[in-house]
PDB file of N, CA and C in Angstrom:
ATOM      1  N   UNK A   1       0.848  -1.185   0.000  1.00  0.00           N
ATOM      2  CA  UNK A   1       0.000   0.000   0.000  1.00  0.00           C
ATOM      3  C   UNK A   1       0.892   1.246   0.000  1.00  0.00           C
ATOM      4  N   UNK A   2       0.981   2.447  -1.148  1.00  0.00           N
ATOM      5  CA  UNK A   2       1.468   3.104  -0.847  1.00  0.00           C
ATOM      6  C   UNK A   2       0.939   4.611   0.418  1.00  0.00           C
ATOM      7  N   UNK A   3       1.956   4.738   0.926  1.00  0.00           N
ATOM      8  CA  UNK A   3       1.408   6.598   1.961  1.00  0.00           C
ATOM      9  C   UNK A   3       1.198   7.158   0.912  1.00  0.00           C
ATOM     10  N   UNK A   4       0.443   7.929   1.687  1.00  0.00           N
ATOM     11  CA  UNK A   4      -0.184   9.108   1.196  1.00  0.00           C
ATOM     12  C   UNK A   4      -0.102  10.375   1.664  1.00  0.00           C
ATOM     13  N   UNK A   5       0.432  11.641   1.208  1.00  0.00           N
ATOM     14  CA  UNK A   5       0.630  12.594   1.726  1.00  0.00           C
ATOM     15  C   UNK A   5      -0.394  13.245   2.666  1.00  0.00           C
ATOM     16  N   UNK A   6       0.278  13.519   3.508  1.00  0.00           N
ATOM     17  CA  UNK A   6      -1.093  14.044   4.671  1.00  0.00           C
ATOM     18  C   UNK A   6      -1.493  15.829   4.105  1.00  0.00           C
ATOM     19  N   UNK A   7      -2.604  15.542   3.163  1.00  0.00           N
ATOM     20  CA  UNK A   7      -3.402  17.023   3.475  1.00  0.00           C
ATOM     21  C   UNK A   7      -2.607  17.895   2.186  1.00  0.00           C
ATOM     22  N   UNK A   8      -2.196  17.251   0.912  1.00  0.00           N
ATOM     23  CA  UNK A   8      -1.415  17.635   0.113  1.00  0.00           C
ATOM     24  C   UNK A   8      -2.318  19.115  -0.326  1.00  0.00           C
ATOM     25  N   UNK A   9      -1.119  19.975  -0.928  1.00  0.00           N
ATOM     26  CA  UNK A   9      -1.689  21.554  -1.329  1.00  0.00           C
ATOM     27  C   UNK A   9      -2.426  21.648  -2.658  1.00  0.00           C
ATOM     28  N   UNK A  10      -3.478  22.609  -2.698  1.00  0.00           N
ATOM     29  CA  UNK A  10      -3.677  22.756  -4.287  1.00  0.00           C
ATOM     30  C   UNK A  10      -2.817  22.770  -5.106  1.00  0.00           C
ATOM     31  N   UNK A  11      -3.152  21.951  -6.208  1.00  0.00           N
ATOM     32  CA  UNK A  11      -1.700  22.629  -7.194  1.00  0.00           C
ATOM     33  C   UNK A  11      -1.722  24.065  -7.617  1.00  0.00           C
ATOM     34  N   UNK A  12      -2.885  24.410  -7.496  1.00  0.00           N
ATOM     35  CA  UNK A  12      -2.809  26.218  -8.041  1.00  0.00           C
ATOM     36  C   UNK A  12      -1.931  26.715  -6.902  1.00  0.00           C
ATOM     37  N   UNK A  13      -1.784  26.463  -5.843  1.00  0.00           N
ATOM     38  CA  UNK A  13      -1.134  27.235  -4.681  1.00  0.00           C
ATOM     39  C   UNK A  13       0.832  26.924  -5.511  1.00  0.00           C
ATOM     40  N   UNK A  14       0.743  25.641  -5.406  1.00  0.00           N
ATOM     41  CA  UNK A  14       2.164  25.082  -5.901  1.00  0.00           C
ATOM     42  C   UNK A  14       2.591  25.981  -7.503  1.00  0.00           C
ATOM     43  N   UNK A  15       1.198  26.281  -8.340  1.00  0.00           N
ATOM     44  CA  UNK A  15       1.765  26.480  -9.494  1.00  0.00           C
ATOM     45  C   UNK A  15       1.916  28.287  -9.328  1.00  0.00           C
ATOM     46  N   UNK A  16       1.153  28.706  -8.321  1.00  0.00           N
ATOM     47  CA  UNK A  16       1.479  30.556  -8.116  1.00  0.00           C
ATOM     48  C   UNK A  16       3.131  30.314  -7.713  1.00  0.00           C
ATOM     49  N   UNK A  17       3.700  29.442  -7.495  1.00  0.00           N
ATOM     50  CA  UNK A  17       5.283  29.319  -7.268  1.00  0.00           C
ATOM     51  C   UNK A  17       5.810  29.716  -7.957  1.00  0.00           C
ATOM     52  N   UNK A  18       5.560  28.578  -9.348  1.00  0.00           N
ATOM     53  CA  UNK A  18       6.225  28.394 -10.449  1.00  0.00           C
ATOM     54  C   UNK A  18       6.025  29.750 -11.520  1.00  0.00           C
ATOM     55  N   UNK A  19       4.670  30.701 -11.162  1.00  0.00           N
ATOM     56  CA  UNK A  19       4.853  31.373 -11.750  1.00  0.00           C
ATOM     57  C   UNK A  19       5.206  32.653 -11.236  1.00  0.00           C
ATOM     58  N   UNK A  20       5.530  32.779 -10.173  1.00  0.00           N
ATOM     59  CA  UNK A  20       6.141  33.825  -9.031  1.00  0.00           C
ATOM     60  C   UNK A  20       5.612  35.190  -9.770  1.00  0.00           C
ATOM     61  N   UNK A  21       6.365  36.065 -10.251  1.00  0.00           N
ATOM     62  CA  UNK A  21       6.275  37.308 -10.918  1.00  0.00           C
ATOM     63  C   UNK A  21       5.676  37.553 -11.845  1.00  0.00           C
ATOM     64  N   UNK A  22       5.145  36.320 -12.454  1.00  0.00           N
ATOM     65  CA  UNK A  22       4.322  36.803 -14.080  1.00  0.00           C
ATOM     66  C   UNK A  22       2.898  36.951 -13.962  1.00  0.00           C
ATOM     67  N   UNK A  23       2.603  38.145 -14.295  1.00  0.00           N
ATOM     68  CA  UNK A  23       1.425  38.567 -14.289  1.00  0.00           C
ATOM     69  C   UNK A  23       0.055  37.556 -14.548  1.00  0.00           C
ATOM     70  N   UNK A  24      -0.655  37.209 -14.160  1.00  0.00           N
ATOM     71  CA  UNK A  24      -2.026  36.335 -14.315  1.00  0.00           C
ATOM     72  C   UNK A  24      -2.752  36.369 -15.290  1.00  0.00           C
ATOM     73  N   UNK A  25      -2.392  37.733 -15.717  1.00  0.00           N
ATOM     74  CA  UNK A  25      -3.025  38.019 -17.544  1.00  0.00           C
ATOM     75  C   UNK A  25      -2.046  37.525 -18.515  1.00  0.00           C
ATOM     76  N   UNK A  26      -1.226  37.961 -18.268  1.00  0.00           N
ATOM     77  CA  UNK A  26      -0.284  37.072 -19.229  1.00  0.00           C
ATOM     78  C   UNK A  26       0.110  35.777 -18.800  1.00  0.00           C
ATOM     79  N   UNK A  27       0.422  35.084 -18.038  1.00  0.00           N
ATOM     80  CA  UNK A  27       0.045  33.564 -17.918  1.00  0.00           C
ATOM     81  C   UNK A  27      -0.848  33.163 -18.813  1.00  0.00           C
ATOM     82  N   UNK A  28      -2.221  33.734 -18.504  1.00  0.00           N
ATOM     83  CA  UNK A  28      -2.840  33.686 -18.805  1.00  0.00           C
ATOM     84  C   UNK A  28      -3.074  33.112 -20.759  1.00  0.00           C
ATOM     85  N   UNK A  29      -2.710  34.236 -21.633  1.00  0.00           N
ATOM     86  CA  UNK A  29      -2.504  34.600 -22.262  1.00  0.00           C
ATOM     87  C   UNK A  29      -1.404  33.715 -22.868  1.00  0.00           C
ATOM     88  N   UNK A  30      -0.336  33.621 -22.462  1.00  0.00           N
ATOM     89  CA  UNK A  30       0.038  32.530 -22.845  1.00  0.00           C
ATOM     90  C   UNK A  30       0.507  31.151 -22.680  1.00  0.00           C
ATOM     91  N   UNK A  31      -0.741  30.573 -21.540  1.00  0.00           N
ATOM     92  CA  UNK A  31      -1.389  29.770 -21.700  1.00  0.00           C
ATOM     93  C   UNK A  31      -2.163  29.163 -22.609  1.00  0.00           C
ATOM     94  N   UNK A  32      -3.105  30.511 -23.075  1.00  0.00           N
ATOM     95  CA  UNK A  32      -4.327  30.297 -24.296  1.00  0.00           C
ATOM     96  C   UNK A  32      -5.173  29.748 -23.573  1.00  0.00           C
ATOM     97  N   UNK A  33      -5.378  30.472 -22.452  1.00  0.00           N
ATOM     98  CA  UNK A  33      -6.657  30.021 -21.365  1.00  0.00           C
ATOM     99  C   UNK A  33      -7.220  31.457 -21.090  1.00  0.00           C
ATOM    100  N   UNK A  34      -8.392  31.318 -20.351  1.00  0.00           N
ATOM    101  CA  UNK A  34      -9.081  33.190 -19.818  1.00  0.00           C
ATOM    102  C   UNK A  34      -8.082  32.825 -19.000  1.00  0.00           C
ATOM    103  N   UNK A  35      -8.013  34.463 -18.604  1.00  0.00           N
ATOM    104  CA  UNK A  35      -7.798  35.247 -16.974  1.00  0.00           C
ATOM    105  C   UNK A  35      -9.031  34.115 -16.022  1.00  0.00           C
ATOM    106  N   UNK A  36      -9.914  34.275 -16.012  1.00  0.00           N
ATOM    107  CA  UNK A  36     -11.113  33.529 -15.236  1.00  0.00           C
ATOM    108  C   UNK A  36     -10.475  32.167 -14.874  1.00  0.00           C
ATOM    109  N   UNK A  37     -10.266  31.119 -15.955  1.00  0.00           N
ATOM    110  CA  UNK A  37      -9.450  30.319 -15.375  1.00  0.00           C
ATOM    111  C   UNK A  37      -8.253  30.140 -14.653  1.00  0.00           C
ATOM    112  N   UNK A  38      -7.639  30.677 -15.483  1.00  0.00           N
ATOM    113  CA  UNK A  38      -6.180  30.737 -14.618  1.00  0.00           C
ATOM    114  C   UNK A  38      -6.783  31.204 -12.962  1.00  0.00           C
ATOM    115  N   UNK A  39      -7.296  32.166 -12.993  1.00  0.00           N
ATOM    116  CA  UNK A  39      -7.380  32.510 -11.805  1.00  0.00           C
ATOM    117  C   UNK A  39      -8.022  31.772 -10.792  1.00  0.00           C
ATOM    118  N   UNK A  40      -9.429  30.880 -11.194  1.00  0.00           N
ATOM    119  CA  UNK A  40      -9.464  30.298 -10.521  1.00  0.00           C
ATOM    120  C   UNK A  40      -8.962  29.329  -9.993  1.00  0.00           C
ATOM    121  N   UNK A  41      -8.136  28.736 -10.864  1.00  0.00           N
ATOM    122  CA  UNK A  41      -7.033  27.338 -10.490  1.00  0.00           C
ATOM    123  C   UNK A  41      -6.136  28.300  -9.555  1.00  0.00           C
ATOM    124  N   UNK A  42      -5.206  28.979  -9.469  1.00  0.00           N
ATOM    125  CA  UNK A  42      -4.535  29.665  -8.499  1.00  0.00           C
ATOM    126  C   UNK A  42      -5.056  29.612  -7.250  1.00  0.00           C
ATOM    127  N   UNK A  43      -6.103  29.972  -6.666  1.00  0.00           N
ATOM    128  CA  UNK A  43      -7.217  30.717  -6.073  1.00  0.00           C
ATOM    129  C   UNK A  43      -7.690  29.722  -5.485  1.00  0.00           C
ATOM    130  N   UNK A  44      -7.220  28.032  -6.433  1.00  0.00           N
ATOM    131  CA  UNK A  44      -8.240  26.956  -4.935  1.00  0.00           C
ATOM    132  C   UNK A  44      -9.339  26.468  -5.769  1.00  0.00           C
ATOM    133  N   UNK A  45     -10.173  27.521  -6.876  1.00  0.00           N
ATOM    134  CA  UNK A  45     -11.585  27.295  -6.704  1.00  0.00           C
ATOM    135  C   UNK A  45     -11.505  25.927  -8.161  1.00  0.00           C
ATOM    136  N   UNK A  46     -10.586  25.821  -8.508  1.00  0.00           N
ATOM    137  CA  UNK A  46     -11.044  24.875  -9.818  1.00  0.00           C
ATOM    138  C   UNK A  46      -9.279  23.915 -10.070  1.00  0.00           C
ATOM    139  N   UNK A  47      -9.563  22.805 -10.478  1.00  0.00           N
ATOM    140  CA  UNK A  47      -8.426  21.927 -10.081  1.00  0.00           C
ATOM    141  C   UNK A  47      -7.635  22.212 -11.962  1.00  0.00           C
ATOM    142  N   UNK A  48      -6.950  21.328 -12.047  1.00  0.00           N
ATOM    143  CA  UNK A  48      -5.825  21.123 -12.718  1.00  0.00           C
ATOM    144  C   UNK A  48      -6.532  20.037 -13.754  1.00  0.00           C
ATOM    145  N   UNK A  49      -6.648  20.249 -15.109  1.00  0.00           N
ATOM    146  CA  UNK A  49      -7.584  19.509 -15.936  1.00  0.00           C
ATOM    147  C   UNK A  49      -6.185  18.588 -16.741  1.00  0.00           C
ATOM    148  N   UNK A  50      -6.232  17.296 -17.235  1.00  0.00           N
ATOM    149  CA  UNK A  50      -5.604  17.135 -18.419  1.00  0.00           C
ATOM    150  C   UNK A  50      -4.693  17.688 -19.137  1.00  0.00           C
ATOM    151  N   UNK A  51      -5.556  18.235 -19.776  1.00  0.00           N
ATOM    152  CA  UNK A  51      -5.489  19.527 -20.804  1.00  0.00           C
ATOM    153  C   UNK A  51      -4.497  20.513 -20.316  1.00  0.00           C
ATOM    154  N   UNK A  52      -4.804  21.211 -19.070  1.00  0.00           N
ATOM    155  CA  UNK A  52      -3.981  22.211 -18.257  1.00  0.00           C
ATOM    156  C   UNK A  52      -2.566  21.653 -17.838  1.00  0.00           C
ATOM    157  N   UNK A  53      -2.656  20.648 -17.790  1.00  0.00           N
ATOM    158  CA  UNK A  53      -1.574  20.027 -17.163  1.00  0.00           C
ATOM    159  C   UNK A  53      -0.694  19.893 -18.711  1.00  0.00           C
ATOM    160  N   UNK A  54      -1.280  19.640 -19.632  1.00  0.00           N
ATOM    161  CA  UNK A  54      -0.343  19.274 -20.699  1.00  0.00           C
ATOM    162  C   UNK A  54       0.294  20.641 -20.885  1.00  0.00           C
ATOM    163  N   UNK A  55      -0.178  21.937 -21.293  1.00  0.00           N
ATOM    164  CA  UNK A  55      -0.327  23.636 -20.936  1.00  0.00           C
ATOM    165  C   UNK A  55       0.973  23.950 -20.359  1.00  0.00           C
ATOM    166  N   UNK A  56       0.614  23.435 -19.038  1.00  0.00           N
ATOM    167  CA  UNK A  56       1.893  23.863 -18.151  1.00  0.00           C
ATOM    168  C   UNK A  56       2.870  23.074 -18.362  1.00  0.00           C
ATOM    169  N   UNK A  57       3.015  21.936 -18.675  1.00  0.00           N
ATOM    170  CA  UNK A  57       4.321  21.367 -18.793  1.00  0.00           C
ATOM    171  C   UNK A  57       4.707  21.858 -19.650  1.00  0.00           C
ATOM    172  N   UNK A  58       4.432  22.182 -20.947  1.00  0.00           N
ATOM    173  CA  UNK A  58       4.793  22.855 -22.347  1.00  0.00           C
ATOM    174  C   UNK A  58       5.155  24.289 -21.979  1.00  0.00           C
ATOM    175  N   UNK A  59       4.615  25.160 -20.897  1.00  0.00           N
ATOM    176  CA  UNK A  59       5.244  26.314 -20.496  1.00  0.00           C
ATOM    177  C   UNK A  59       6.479  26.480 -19.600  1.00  0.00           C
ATOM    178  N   UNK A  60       6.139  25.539 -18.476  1.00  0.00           N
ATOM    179  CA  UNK A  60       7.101  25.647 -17.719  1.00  0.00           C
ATOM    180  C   UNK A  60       8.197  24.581 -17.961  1.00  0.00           C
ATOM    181  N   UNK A  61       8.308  23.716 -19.106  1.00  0.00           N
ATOM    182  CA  UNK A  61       8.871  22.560 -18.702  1.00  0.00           C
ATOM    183  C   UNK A  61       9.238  21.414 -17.641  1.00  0.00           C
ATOM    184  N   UNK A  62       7.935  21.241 -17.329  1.00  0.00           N
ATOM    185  CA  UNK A  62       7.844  20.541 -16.142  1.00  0.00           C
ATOM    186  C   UNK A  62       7.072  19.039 -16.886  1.00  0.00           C
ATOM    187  N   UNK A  63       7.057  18.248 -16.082  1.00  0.00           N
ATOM    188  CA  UNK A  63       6.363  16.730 -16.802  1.00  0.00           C
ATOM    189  C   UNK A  63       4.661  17.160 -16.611  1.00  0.00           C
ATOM    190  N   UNK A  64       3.789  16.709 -17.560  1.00  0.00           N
ATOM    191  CA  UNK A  64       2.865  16.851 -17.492  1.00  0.00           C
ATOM    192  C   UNK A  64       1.916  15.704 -16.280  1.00  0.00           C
ATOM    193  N   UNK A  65       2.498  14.856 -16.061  1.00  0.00           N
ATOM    194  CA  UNK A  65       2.230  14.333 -15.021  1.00  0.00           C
ATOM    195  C   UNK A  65       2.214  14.803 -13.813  1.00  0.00           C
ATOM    196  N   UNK A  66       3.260  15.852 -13.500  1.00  0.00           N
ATOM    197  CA  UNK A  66       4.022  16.339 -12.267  1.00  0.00           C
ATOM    198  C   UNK A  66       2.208  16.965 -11.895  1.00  0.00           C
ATOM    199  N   UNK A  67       1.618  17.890 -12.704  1.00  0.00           N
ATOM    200  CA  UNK A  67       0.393  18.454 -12.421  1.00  0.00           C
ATOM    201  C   UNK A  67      -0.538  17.908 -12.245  1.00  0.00           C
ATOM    202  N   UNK A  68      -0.819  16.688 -12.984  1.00  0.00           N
ATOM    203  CA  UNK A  68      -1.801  15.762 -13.271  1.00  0.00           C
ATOM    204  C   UNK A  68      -2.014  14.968 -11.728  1.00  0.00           C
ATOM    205  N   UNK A  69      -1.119  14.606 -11.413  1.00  0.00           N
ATOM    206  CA  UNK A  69      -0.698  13.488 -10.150  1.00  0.00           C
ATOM    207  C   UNK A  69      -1.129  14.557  -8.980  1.00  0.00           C
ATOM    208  N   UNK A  70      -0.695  15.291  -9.073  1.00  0.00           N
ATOM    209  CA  UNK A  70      -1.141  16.761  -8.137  1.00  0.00           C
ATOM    210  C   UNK A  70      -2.317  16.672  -7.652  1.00  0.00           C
ATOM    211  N   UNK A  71      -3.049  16.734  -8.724  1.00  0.00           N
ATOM    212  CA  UNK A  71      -4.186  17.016  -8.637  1.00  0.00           C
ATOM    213  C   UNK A  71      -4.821  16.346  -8.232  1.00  0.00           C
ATOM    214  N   UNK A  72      -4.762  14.985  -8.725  1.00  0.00           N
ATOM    215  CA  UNK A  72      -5.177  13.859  -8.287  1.00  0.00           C
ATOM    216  C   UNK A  72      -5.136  13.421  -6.556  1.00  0.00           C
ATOM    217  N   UNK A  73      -3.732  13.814  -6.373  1.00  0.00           N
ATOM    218  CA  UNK A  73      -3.887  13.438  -4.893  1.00  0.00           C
ATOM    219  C   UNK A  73      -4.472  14.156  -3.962  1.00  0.00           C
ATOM    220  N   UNK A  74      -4.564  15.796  -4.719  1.00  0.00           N
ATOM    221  CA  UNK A  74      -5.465  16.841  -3.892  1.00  0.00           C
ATOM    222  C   UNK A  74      -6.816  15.936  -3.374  1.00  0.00           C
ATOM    223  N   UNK A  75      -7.406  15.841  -4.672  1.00  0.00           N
ATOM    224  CA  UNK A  75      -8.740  15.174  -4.578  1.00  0.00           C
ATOM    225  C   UNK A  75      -8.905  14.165  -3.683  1.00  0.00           C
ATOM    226  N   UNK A  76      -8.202  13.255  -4.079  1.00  0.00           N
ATOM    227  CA  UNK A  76      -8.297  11.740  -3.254  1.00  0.00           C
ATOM    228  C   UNK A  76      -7.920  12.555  -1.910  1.00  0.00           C
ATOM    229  N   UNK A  77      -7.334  13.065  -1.205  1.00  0.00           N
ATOM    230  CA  UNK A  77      -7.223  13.409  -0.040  1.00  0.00           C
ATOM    231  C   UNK A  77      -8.428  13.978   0.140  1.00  0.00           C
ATOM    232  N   UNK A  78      -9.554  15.210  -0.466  1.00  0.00           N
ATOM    233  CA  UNK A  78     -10.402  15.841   0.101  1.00  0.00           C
ATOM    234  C   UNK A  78     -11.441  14.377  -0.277  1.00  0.00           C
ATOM    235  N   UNK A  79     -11.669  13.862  -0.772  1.00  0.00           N
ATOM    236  CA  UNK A  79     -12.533  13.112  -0.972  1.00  0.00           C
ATOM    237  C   UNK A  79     -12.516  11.850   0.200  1.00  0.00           C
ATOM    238  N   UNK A  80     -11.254  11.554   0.772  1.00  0.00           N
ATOM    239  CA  UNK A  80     -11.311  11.156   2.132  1.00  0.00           C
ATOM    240  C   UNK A  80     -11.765  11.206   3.413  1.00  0.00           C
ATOM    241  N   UNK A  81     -11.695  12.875   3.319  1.00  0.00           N
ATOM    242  CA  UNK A  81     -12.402  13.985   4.245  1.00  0.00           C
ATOM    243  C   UNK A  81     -13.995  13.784   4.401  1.00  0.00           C
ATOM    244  N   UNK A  82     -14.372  13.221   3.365  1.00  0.00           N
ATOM    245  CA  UNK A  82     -16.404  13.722   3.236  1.00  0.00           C
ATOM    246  C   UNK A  82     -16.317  12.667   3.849  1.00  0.00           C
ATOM    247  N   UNK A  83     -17.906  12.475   4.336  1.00  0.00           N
ATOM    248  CA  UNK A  83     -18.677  11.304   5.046  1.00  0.00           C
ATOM    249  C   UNK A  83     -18.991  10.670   3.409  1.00  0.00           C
ATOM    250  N   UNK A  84     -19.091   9.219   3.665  1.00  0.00           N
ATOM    251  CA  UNK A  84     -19.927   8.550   2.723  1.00  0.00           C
ATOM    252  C   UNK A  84     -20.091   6.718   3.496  1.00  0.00           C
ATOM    253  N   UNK A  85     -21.208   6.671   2.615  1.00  0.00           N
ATOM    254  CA  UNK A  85     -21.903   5.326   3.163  1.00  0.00           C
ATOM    255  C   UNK A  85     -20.791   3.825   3.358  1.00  0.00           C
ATOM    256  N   UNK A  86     -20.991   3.417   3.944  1.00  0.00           N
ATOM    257  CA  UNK A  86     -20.365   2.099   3.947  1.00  0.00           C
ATOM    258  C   UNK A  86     -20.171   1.099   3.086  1.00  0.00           C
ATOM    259  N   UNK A  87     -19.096   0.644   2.345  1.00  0.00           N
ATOM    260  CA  UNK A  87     -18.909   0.070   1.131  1.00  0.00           C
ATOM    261  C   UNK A  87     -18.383  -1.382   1.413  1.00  0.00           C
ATOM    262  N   UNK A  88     -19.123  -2.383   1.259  1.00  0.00           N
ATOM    263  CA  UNK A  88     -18.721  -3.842   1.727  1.00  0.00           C
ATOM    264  C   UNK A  88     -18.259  -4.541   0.103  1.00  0.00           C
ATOM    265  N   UNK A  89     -17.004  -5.108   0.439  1.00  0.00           N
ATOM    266  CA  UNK A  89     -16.156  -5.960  -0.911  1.00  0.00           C
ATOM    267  C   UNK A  89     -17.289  -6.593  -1.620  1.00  0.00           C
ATOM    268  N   UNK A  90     -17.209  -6.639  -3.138  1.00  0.00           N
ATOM    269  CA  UNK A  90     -18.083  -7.466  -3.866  1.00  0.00           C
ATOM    270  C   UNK A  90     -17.543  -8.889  -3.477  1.00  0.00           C
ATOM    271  N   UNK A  91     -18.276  -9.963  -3.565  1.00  0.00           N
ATOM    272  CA  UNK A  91     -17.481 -11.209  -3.311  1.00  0.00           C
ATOM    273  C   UNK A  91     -17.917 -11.847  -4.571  1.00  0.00           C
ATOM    274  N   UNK A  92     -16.892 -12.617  -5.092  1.00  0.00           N
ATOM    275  CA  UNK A  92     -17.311 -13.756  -6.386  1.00  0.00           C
ATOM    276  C   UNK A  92     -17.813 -14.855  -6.031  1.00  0.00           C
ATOM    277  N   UNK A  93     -18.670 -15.281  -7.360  1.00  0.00           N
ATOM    278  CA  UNK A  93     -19.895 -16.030  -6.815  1.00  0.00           C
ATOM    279  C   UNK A  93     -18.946 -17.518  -7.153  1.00  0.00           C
ATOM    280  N   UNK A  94     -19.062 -18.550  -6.267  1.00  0.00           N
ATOM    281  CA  UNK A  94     -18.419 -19.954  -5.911  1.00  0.00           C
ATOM    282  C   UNK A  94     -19.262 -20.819  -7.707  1.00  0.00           C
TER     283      UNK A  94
END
């Protein structure tokens, strides 16, 4: 079983890193995404798509996975967090 990071960060928080000084409109921009998006991925409110992830690796030279996986574990961690019903193993039939 692998660990799992305890409580991993948005990647928008991780990717306002990577883009330290460059303006959000121009990210933006050349990205070839709105301002609206970009911003909301920064901001928390919207995750890291595919697509975005392919984006940023092609901008920043980073692996497109590096974002993808990100994201992924964001989720699976908040999705840990919610209540949900009790899930008993399927068993195969003899």
């Amino acid at each position: 079983m692998t660990k799992r990071m305890h409580n991993p960060p948005h990647p928008g928080k991780v990717l306002r890193e990577y883009l330290r000084d460059i303006n959000i409109t121009a990210a933006a921009r050349h990205l070839r995404v709105s301002r609206v998006t970009l911003s909301r991925i920064l901001n928390g409110a919207a995750g890291i798509s595919a697509d975005m992830s392919l984006r940023l690796s092609e901008a920043l030279g980073t692996h497109p996975a590096f974002w993808y996986d990100m994201q992924a574990s964001y989720d699976m961690w908040q999705a840990s967090k919610k209540k949900r019903p009790a899930i008993r193993a399927f068993h195969a039939a003899a």
